[in-house]
PDB file of N, CA and C in Angstrom:
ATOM      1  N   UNK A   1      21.066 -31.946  -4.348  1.00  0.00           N
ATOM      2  CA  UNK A   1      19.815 -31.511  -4.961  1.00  0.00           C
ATOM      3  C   UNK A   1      20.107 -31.158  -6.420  1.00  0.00           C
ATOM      4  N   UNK A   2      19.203 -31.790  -7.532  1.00  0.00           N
ATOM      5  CA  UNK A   2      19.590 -31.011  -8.429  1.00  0.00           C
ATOM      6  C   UNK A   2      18.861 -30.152  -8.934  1.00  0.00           C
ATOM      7  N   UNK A   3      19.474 -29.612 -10.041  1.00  0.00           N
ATOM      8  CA  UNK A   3      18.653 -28.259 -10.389  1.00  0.00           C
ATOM      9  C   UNK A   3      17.289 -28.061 -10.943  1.00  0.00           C
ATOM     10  N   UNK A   4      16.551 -28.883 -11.032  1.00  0.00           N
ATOM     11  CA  UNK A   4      15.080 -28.820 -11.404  1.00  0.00           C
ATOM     12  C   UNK A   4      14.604 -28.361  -9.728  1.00  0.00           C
ATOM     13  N   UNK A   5      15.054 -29.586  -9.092  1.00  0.00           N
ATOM     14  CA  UNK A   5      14.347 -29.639  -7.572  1.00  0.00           C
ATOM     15  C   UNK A   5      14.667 -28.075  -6.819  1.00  0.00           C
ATOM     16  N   UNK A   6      15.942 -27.786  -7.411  1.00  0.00           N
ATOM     17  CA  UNK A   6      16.560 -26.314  -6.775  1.00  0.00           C
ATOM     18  C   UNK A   6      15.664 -25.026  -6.828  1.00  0.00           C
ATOM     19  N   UNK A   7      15.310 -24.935  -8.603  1.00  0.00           N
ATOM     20  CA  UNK A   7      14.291 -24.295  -9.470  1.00  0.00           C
ATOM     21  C   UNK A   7      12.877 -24.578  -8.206  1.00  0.00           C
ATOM     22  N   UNK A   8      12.359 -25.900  -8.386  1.00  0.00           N
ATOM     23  CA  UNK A   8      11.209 -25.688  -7.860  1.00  0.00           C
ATOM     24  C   UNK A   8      10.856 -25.304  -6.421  1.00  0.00           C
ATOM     25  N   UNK A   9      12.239 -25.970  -5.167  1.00  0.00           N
ATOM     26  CA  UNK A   9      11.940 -25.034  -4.155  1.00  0.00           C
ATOM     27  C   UNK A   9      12.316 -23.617  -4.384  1.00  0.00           C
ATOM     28  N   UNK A  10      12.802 -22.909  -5.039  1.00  0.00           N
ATOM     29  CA  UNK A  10      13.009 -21.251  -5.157  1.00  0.00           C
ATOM     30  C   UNK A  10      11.625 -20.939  -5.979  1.00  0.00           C
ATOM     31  N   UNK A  11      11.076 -21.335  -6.750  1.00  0.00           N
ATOM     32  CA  UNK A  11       9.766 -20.978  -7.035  1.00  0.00           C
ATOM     33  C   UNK A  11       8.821 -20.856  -5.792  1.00  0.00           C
ATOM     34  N   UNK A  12       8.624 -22.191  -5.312  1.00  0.00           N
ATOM     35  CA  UNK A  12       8.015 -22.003  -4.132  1.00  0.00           C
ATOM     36  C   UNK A  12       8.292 -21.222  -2.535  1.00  0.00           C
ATOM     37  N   UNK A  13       9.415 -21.134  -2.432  1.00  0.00           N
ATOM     38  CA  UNK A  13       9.653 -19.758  -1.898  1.00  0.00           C
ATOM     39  C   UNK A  13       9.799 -18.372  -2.205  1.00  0.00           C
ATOM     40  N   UNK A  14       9.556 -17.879  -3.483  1.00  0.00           N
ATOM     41  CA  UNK A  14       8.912 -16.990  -4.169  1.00  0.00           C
ATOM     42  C   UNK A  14       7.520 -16.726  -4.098  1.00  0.00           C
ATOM     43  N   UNK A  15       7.168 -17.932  -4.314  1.00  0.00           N
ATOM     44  CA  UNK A  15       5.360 -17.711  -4.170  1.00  0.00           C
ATOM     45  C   UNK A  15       4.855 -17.701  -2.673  1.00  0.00           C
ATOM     46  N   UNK A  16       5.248 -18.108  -2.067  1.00  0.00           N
ATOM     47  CA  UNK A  16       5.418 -18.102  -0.885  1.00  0.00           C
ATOM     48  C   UNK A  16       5.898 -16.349   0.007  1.00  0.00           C
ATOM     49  N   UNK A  17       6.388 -16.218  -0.619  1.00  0.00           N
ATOM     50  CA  UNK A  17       6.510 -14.810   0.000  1.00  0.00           C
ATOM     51  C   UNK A  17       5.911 -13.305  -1.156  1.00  0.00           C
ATOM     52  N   UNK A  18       5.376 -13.693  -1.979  1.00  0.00           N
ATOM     53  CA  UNK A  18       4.384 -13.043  -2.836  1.00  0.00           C
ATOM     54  C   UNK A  18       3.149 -13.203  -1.885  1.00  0.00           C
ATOM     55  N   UNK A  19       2.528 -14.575  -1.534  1.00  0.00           N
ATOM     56  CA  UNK A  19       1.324 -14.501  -0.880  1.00  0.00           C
ATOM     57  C   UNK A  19       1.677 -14.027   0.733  1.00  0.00           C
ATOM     58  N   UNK A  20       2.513 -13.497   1.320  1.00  0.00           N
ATOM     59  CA  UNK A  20       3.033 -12.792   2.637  1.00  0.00           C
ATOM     60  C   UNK A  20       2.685 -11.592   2.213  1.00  0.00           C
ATOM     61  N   UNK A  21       3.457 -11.077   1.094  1.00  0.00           N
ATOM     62  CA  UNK A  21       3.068  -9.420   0.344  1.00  0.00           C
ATOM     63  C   UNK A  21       1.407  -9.074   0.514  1.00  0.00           C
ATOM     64  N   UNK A  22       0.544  -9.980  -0.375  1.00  0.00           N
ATOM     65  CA  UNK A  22      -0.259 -10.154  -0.816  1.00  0.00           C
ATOM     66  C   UNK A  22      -1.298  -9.851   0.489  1.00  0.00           C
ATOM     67  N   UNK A  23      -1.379 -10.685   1.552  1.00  0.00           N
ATOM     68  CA  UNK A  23      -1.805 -10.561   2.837  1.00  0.00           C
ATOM     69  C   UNK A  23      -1.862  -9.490   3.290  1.00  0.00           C
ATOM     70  N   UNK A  24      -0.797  -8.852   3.595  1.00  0.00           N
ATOM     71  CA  UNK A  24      -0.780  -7.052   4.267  1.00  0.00           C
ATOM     72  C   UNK A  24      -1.372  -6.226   3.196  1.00  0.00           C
ATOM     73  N   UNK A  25      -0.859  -6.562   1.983  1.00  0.00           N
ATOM     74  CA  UNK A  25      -1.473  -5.679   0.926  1.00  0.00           C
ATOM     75  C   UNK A  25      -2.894  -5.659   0.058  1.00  0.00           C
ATOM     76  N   UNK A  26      -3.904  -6.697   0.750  1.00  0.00           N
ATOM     77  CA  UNK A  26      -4.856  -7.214   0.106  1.00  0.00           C
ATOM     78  C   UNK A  26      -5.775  -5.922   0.026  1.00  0.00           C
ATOM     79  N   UNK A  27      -6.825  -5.894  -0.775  1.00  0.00           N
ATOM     80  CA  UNK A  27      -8.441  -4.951  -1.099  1.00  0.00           C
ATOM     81  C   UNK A  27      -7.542  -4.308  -1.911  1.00  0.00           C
ATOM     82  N   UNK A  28      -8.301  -3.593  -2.229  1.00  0.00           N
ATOM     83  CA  UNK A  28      -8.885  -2.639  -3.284  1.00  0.00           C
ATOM     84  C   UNK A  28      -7.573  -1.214  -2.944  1.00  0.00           C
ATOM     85  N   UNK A  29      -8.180  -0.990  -1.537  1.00  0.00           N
ATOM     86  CA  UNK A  29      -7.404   0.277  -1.343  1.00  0.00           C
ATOM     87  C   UNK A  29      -5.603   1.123  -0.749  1.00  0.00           C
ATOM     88  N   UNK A  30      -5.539  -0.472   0.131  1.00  0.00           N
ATOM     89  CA  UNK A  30      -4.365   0.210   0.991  1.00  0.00           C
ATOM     90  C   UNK A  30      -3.057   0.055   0.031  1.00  0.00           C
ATOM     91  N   UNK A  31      -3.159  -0.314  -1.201  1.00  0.00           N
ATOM     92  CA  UNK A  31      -1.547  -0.067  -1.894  1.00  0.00           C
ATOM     93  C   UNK A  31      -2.246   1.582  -2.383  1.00  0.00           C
ATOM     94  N   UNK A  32      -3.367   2.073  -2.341  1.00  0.00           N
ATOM     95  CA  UNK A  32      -3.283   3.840  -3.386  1.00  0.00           C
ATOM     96  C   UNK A  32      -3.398   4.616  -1.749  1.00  0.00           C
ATOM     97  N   UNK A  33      -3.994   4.124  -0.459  1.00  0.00           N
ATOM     98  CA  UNK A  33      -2.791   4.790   0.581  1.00  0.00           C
ATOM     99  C   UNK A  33      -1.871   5.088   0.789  1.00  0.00           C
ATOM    100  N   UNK A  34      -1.304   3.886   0.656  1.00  0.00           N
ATOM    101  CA  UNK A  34       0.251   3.599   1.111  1.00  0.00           C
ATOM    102  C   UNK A  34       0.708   4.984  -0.219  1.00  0.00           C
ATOM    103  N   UNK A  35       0.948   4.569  -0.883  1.00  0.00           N
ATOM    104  CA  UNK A  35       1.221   5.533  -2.209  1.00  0.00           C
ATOM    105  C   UNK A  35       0.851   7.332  -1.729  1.00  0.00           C
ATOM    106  N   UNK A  36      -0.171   7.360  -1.443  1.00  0.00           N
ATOM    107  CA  UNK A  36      -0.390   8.739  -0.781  1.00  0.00           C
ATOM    108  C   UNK A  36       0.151   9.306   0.054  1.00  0.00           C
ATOM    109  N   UNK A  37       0.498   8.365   1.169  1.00  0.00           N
ATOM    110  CA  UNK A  37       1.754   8.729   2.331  1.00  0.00           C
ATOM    111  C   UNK A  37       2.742   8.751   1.693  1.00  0.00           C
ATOM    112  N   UNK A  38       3.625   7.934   1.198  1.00  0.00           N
ATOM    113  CA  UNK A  38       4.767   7.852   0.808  1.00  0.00           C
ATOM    114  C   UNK A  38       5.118   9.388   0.450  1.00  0.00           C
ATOM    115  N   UNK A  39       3.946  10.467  -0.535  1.00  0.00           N
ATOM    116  CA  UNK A  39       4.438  11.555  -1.037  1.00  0.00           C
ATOM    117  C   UNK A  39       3.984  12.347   0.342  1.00  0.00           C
ATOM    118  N   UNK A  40       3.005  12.617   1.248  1.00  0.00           N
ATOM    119  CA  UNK A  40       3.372  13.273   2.275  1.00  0.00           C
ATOM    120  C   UNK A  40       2.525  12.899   3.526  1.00  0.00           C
ATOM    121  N   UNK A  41       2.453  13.389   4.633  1.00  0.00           N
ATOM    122  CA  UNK A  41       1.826  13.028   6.244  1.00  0.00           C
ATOM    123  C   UNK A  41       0.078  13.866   5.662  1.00  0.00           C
ATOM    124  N   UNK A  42      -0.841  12.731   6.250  1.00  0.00           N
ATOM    125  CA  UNK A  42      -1.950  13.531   5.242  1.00  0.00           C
ATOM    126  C   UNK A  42      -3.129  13.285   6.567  1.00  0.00           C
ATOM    127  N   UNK A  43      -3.724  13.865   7.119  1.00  0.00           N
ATOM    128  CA  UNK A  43      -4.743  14.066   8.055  1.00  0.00           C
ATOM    129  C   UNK A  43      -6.205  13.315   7.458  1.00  0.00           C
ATOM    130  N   UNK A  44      -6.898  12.528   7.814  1.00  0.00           N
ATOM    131  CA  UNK A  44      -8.452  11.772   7.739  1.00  0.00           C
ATOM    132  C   UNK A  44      -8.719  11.797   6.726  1.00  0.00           C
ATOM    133  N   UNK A  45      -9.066  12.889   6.331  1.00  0.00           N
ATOM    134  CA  UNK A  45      -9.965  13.766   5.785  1.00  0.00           C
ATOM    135  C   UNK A  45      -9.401  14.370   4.416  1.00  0.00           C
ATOM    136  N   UNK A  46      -8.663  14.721   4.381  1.00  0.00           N
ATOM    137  CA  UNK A  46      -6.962  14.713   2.729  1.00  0.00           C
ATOM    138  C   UNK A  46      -7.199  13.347   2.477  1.00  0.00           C
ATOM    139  N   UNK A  47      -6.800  11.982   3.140  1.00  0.00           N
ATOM    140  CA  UNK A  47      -6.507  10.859   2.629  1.00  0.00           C
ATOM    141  C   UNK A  47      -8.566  10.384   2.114  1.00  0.00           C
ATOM    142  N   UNK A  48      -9.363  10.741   2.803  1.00  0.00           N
ATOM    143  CA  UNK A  48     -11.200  10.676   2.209  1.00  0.00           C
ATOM    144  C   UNK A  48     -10.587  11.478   1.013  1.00  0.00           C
ATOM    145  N   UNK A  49     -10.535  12.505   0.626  1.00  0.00           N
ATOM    146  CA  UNK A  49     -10.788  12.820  -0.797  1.00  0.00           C
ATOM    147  C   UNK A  49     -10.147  12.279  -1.648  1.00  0.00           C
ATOM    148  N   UNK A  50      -8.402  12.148  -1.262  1.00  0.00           N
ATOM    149  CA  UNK A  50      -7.466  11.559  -2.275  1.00  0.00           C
ATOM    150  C   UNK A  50      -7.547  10.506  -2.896  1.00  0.00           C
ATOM    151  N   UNK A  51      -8.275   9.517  -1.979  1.00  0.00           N
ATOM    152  CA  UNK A  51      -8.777   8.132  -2.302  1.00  0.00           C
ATOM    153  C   UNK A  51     -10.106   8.207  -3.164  1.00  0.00           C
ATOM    154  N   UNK A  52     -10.033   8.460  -3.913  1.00  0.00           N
ATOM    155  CA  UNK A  52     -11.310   8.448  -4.473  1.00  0.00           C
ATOM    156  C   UNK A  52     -11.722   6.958  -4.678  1.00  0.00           C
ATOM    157  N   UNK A  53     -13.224   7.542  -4.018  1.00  0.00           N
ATOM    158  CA  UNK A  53     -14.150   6.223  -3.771  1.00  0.00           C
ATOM    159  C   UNK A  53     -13.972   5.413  -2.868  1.00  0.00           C
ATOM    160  N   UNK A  54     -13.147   5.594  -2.052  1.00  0.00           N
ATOM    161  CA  UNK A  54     -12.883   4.282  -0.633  1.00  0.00           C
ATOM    162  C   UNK A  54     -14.242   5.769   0.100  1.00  0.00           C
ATOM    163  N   UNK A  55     -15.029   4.795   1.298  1.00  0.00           N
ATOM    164  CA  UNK A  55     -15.694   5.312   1.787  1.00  0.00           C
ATOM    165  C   UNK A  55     -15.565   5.472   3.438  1.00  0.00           C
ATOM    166  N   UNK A  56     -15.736   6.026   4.305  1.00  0.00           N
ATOM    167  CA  UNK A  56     -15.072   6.359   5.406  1.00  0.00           C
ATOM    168  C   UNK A  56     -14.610   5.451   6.445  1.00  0.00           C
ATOM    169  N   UNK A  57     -15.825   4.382   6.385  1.00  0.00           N
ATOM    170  CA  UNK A  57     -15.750   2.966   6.954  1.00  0.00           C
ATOM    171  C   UNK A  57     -14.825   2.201   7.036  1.00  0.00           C
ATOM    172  N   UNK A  58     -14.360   1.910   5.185  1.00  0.00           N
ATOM    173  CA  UNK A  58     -13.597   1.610   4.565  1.00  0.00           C
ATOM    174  C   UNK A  58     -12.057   2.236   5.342  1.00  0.00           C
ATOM    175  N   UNK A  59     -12.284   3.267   4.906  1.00  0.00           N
ATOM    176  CA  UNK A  59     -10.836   4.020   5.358  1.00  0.00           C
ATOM    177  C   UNK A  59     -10.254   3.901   6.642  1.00  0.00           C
ATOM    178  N   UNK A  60     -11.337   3.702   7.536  1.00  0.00           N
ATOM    179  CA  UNK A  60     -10.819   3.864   9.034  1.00  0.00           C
ATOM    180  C   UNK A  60     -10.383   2.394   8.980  1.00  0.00           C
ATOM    181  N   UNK A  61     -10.839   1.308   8.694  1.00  0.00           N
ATOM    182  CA  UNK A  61     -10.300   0.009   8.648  1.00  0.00           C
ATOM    183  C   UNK A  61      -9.038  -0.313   8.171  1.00  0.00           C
ATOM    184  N   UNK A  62      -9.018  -0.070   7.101  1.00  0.00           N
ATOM    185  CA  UNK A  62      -7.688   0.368   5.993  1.00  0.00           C
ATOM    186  C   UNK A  62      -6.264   0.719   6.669  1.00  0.00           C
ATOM    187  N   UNK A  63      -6.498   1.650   7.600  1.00  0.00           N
ATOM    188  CA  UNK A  63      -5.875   2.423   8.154  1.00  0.00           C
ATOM    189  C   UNK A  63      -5.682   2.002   9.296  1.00  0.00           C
ATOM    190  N   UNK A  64      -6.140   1.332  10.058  1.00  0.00           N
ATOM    191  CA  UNK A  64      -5.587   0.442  11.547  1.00  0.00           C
ATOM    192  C   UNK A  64      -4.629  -0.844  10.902  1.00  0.00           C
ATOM    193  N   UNK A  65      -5.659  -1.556   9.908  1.00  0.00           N
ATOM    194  CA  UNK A  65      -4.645  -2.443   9.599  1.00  0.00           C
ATOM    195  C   UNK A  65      -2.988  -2.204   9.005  1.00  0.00           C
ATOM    196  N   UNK A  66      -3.248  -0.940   8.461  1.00  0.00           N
ATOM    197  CA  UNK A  66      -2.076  -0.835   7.881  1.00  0.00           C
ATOM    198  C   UNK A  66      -0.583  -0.146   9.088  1.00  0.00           C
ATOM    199  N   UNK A  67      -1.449   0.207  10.100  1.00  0.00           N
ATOM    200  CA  UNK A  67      -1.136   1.109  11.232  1.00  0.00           C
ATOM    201  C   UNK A  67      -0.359  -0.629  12.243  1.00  0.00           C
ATOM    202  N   UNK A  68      -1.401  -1.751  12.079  1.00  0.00           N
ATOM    203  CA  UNK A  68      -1.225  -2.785  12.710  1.00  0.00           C
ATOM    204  C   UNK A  68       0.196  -3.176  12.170  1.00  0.00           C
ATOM    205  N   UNK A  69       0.169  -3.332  10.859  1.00  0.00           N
ATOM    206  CA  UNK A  69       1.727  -3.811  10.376  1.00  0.00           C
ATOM    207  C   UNK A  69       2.540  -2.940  10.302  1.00  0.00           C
ATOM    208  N   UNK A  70       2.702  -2.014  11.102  1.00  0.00           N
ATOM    209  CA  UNK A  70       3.717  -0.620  11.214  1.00  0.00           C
ATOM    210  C   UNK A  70       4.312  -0.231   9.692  1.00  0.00           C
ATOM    211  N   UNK A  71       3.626   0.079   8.969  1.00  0.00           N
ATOM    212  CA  UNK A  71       3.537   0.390   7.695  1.00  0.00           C
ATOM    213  C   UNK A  71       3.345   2.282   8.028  1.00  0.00           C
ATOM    214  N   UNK A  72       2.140   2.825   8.560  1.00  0.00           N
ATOM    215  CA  UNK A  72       2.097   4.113   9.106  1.00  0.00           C
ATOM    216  C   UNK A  72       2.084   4.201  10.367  1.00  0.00           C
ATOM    217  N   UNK A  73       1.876   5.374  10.632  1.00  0.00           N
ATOM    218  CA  UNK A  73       1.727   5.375  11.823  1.00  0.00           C
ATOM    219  C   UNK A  73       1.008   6.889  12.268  1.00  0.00           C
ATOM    220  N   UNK A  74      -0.024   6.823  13.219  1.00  0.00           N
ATOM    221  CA  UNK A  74      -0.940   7.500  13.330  1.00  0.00           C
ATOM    222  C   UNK A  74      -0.697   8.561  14.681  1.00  0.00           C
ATOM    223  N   UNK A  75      -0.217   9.830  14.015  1.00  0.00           N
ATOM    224  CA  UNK A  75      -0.089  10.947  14.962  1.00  0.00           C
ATOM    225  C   UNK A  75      -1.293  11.908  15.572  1.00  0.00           C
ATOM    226  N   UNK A  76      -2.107  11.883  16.650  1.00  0.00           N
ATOM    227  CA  UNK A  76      -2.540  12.373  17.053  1.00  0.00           C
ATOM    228  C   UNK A  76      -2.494  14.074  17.399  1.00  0.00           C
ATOM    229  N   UNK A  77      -2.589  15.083  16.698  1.00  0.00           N
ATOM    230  CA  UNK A  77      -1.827  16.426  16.581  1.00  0.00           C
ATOM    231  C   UNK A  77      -3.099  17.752  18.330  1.00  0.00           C
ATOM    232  N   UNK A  78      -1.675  18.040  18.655  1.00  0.00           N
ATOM    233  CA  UNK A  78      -2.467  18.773  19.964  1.00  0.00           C
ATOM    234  C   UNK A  78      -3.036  20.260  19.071  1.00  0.00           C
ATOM    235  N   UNK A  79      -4.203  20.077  18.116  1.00  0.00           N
ATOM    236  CA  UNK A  79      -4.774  21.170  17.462  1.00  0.00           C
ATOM    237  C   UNK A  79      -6.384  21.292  18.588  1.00  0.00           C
ATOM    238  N   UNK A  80      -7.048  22.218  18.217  1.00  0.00           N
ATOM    239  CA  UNK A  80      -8.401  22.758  18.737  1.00  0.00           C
ATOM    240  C   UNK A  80      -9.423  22.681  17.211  1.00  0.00           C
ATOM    241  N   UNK A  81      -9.931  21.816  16.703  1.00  0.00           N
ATOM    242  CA  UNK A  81     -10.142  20.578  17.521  1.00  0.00           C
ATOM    243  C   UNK A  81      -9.277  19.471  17.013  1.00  0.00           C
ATOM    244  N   UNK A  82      -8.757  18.966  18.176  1.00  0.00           N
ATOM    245  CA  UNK A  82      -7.708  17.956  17.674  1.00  0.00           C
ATOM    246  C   UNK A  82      -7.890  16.807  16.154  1.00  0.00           C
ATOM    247  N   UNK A  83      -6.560  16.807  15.632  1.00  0.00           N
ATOM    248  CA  UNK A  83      -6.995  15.780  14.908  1.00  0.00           C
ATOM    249  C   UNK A  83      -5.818  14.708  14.638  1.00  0.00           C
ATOM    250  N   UNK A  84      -5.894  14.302  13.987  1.00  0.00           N
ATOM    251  CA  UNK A  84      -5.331  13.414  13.245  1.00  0.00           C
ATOM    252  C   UNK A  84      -4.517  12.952  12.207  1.00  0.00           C
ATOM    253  N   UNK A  85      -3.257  12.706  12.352  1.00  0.00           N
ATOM    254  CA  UNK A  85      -2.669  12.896  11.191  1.00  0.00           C
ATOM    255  C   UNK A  85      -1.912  11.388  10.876  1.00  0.00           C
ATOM    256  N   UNK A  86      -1.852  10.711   9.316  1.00  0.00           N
ATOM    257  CA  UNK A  86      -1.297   9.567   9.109  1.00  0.00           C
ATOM    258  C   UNK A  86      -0.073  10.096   8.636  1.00  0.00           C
ATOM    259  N   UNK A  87       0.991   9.083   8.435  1.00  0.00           N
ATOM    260  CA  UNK A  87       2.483   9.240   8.168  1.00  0.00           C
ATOM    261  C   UNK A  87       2.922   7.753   7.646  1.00  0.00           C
ATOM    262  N   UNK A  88       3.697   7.948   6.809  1.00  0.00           N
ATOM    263  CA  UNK A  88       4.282   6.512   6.238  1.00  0.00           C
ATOM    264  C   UNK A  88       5.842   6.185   7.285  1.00  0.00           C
ATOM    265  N   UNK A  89       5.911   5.162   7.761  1.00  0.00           N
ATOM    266  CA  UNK A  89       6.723   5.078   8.703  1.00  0.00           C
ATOM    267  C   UNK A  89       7.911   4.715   7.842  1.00  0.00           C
ATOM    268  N   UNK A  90       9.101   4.365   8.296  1.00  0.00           N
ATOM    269  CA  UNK A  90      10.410   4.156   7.780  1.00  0.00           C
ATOM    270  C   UNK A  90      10.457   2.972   6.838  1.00  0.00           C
ATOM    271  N   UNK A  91       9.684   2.027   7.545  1.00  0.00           N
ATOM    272  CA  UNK A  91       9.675   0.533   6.406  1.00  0.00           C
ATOM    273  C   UNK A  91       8.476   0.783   5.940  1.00  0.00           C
ATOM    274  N   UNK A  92       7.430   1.267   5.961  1.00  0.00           N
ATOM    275  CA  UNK A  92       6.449   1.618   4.703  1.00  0.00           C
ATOM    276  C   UNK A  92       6.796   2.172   3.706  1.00  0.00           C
ATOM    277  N   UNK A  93       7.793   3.085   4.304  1.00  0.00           N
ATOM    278  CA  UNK A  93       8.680   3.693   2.719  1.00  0.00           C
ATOM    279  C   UNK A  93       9.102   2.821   2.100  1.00  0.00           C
ATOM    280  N   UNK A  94       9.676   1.537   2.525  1.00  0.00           N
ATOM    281  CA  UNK A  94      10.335   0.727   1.840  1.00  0.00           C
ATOM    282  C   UNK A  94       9.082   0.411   0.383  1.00  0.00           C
ATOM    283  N   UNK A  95       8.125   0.383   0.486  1.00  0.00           N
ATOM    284  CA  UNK A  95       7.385  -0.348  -0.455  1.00  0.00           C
ATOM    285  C   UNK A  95       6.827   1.105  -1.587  1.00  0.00           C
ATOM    286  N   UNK A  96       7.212   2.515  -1.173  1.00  0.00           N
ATOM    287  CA  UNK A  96       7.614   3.435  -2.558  1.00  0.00           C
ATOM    288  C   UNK A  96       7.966   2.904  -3.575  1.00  0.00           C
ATOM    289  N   UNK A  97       8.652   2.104  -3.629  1.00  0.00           N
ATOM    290  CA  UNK A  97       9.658   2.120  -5.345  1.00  0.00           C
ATOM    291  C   UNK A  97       8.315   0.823  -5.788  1.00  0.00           C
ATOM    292  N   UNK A  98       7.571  -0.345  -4.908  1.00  0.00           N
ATOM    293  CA  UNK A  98       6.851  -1.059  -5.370  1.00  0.00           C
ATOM    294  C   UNK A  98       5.470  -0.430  -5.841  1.00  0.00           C
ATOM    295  N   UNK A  99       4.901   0.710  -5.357  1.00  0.00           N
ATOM    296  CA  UNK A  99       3.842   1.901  -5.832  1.00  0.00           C
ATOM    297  C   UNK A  99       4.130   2.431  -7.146  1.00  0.00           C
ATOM    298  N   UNK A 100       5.048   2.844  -6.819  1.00  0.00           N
ATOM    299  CA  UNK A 100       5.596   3.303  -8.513  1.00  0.00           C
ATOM    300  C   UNK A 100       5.660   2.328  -9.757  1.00  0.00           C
ATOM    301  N   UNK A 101       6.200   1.378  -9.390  1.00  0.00           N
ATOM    302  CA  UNK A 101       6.566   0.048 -10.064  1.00  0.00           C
ATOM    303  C   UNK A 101       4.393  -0.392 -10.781  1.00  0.00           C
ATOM    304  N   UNK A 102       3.591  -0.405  -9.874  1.00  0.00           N
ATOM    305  CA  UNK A 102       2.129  -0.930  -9.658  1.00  0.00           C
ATOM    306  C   UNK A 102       1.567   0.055 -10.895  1.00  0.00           C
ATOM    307  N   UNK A 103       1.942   1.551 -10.434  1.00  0.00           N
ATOM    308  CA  UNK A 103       1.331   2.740 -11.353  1.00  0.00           C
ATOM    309  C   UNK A 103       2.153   2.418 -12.876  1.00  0.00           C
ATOM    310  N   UNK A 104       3.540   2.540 -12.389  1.00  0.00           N
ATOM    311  CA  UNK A 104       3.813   2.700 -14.450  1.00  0.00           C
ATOM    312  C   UNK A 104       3.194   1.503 -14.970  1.00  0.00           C
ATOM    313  N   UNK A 105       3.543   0.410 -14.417  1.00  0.00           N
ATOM    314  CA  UNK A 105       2.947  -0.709 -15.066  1.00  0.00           C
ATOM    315  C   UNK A 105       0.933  -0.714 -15.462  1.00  0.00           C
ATOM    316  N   UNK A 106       0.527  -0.219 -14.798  1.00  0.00           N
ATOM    317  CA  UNK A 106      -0.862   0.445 -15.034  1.00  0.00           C
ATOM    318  C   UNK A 106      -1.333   1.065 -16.006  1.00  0.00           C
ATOM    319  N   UNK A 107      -0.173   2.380 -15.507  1.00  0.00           N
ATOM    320  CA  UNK A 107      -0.824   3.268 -16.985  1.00  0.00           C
ATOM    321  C   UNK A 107      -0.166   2.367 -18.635  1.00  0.00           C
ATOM    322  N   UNK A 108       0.822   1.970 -18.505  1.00  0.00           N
ATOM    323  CA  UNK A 108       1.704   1.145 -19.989  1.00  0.00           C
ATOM    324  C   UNK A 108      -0.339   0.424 -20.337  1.00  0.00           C
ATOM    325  N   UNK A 109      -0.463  -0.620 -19.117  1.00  0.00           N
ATOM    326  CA  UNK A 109      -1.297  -1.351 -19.680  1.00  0.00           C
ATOM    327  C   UNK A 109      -2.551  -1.034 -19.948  1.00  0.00           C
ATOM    328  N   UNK A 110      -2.963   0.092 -19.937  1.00  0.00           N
ATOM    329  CA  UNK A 110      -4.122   1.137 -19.744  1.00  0.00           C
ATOM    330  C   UNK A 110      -3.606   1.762 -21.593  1.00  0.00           C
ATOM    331  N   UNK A 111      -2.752   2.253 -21.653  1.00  0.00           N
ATOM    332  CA  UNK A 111      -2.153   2.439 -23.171  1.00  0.00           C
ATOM    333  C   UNK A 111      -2.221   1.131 -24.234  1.00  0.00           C
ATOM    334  N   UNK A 112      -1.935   0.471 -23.499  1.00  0.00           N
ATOM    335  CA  UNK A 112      -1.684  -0.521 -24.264  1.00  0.00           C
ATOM    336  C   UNK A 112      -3.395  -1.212 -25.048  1.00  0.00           C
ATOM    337  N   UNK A 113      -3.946  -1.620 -24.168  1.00  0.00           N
ATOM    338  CA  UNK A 113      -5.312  -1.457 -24.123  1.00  0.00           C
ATOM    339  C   UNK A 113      -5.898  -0.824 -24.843  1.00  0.00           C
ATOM    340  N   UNK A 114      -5.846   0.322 -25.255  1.00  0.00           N
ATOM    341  CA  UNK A 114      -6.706   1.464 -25.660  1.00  0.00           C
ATOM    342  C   UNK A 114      -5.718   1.416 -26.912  1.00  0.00           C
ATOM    343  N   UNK A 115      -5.014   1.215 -27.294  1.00  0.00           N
ATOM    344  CA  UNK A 115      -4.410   1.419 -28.426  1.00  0.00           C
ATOM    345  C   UNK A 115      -4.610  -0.436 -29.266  1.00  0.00           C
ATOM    346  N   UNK A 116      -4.948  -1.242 -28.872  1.00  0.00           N
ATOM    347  CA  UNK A 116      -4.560  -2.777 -29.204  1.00  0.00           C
ATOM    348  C   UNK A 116      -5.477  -2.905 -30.828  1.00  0.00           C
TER     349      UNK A 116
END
């Protein structure tokens, strides 16, 4: 194989596993979840306010799917009246350093922007 052809299948298995990312991580909201767990275990109702503007509907959906790809994981707490608590599981942590990575790059281009 030579190296153009090498280049272009490693591109395409790059893009290829960008649109895998992309899939679990799609809308609006579940990468500023994910991000919310990562800093701590947050009950329904913490993660409704923190999210500003996802709406409850929204959230409960959000939140199975992300629960579906064992990303969190959803503790049921023996309180009066019981509730609910989310948690970022061991490989959801893995995608911390990519939250961080999403935000600095945000605010730079949010500066950048406003200053151009």
């Amino acid at each position: 194989m030579n190296e153009d052809n090498h280049i272009i299948k490693e591109c395409g298995q790059t893009i290829l596993a960008i649109h895998d990312t992309m899939d679990v991580l799609n809308g609006k909201w579940k990468v500023s979840i994910i991000a919310c767990l990562c800093y701590k275990s947050m009950r329904y109702s913490e993660l409704l306010r923190e999210v500003k503007g996802i709406s409850g509907k929204v959230l409960s959906r959000e939140l199975k799917d992300l629960e579906m790809n064992l990303l969190i994981e959803r503790k049921v707490l023996q309180s009066k009246p019981i509730s609910v608590q989310y948690e970022i599981t061991e490989y959801g942590a893995s995608l911390k350093e990519l939250t961080q990575v999403i935000a600095n790059w945000g605010l730079n281009h949010r500066k950048k922007i406003i200053n151009k």
